[in-house]
C-alpha atoms as a PDB file:
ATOM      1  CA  UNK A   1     222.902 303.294 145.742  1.00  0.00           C
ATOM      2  CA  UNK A   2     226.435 303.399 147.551  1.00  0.00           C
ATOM      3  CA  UNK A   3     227.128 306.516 149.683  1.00  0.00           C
ATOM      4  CA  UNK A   4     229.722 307.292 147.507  1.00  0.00           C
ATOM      5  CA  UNK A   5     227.560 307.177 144.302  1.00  0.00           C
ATOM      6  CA  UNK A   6     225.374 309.009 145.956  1.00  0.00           C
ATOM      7  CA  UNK A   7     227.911 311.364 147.134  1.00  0.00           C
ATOM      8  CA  UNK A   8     229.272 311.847 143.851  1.00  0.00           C
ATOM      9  CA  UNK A   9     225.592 311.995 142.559  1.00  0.00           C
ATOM     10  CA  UNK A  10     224.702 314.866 144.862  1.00  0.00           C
ATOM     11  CA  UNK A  11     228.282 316.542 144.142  1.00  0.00           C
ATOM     12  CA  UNK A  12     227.796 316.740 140.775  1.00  0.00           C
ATOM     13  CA  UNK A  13     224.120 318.365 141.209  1.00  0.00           C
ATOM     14  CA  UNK A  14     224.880 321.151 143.570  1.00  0.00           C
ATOM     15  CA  UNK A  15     228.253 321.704 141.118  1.00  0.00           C
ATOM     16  CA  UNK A  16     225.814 322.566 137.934  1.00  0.00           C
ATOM     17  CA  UNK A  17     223.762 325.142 140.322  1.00  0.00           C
ATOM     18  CA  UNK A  18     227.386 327.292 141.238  1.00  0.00           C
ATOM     19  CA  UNK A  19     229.878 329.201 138.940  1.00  0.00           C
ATOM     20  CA  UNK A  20     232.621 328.038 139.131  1.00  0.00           C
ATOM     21  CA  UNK A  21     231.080 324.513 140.191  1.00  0.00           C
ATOM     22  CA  UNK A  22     231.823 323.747 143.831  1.00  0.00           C
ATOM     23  CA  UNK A  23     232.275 319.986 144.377  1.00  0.00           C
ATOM     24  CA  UNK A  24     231.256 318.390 148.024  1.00  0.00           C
ATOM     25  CA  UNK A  25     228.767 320.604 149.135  1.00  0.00           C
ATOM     26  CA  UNK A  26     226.031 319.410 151.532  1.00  0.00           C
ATOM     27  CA  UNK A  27     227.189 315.706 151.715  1.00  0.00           C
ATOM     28  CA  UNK A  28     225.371 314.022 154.292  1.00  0.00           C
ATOM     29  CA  UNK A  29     226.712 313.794 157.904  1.00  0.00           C
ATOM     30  CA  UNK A  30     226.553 309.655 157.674  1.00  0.00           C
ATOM     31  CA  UNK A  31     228.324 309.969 154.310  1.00  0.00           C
ATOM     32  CA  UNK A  32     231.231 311.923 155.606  1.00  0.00           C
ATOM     33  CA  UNK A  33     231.253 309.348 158.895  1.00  0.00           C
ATOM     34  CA  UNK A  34     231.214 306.879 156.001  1.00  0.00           C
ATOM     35  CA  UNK A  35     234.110 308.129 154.125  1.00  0.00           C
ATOM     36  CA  UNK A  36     236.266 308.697 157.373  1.00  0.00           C
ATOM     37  CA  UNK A  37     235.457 304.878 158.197  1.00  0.00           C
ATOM     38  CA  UNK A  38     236.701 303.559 154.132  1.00  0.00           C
ATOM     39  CA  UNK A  39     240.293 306.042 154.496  1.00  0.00           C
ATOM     40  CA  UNK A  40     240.947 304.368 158.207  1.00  0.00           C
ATOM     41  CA  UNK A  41     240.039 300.787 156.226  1.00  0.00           C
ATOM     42  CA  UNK A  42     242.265 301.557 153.300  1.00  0.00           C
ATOM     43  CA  UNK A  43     245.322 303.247 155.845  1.00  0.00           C
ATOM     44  CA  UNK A  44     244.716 299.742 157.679  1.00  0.00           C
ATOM     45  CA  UNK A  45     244.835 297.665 154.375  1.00  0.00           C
ATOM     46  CA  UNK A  46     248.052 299.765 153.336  1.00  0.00           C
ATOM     47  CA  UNK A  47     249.598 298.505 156.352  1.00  0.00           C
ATOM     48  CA  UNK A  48     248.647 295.072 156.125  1.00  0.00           C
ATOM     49  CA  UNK A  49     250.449 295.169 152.610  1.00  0.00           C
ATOM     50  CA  UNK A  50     253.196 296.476 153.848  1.00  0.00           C
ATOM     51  CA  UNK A  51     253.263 293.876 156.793  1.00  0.00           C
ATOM     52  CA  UNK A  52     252.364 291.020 154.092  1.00  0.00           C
ATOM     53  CA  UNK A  53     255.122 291.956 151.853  1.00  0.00           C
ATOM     54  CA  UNK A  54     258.202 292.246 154.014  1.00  0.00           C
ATOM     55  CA  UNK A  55     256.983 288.806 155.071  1.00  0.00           C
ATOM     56  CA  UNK A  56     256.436 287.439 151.899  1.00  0.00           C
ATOM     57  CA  UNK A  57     260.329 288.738 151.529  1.00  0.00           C
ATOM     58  CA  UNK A  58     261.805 287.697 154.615  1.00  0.00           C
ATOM     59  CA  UNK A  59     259.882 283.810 153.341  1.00  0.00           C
ATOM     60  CA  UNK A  60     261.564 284.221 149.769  1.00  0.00           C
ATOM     61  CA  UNK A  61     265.340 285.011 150.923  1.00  0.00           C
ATOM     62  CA  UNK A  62     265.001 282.114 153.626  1.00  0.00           C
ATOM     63  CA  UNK A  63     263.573 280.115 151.053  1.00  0.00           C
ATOM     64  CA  UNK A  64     266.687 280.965 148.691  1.00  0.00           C
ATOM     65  CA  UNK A  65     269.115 279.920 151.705  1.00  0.00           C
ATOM     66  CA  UNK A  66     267.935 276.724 152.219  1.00  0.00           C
ATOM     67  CA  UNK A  67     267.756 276.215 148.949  1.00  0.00           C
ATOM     68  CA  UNK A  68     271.318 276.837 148.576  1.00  0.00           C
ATOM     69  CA  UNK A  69     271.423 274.767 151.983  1.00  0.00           C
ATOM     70  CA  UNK A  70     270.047 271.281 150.699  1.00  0.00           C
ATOM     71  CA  UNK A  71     271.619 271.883 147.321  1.00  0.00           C
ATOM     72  CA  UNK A  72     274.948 271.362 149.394  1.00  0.00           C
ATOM     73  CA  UNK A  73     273.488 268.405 151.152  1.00  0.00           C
ATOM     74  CA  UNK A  74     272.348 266.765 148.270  1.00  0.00           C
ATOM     75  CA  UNK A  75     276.202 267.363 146.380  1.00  0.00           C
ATOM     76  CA  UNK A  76     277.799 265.767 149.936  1.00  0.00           C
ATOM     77  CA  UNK A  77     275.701 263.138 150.059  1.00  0.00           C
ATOM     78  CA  UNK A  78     276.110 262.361 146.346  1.00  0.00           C
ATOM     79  CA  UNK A  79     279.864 262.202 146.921  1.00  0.00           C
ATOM     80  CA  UNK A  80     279.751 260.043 149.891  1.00  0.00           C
ATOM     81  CA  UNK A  81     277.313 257.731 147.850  1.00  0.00           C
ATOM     82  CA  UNK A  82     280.060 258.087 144.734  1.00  0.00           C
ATOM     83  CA  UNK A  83     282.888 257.243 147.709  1.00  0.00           C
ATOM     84  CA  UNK A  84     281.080 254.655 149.640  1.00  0.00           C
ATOM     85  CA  UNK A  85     279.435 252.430 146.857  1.00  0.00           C
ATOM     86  CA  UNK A  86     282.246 250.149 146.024  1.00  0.00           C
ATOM     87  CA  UNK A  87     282.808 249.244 149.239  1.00  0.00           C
ATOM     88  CA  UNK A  88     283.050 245.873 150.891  1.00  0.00           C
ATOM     89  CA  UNK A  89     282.130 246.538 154.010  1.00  0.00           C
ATOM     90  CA  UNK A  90     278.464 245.711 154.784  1.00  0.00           C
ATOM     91  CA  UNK A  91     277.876 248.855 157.126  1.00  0.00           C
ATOM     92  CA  UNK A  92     279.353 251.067 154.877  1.00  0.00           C
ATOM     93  CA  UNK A  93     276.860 249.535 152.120  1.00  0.00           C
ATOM     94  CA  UNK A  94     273.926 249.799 154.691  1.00  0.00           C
ATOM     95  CA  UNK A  95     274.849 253.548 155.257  1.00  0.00           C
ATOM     96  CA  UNK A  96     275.029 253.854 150.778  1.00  0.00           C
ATOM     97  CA  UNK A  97     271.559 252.508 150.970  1.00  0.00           C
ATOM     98  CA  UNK A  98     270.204 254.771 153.298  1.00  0.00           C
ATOM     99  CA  UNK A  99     271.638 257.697 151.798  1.00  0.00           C
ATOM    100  CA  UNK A 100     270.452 256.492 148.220  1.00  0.00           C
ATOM    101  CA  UNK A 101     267.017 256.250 149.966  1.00  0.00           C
ATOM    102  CA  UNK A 102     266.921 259.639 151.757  1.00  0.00           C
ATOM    103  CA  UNK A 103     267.597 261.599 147.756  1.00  0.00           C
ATOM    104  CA  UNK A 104     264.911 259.380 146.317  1.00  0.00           C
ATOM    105  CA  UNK A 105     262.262 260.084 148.754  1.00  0.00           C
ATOM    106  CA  UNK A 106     263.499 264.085 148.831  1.00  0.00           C
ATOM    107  CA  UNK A 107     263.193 263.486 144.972  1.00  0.00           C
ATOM    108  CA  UNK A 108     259.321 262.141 145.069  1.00  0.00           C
ATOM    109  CA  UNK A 109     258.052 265.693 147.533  1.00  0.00           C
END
């Protein structure tokens, strides 16, 4: 049996014995110490929540700027492919290439 069941066991036993019942009497000493221990756990957890979430929104709102960020890339370099690809020049065609090859591998992650 958990201290807490047990605490709630006992609770509910020594309430039946009082008028009005009185809840919490004569809870162990190690219960108590127990007790104390979970509240300074869960205050902890609360915090790491807290700490996890304004992460997890700092991540998202970065997230949505590059997003916006490589969608701008991806239009440029789309243009400059749209621009370039008639060309005669054979650098200029190299350059087409590579570009056409930097969307298709961004394409394939």
């Amino acid at each position: 049996m958990s201290y807490l069941e047990e605490i709630k066991m006992r609770s509910k036993s020594m309430a039946l014995m009082t008028d009005p019942p009185i809840y919490y009497r004569e809870v162990k000493e190690e219960h108590y110490k127990h007790l104390i221990e979970q509240a300074e756990r869960v205050q902890d957890l609360e915090g790491d929540a807290e700490n996890i979430y304004r992460a997890n929104h700092d991540y998202s709102r970065r997230n949505d700027i590059l997003t916006q960020q490589n969608k701008r890339y991806r239009e440029a370099i789309n243009f400059a492919i749209d621009y370039l690809k008639n060309s005669d020049i054979r650098q200029v065609q190299l350059v087409v290439t590579g570009l056409k090859s930097a969307l298709e591998s961004d394409s394939d992650e």
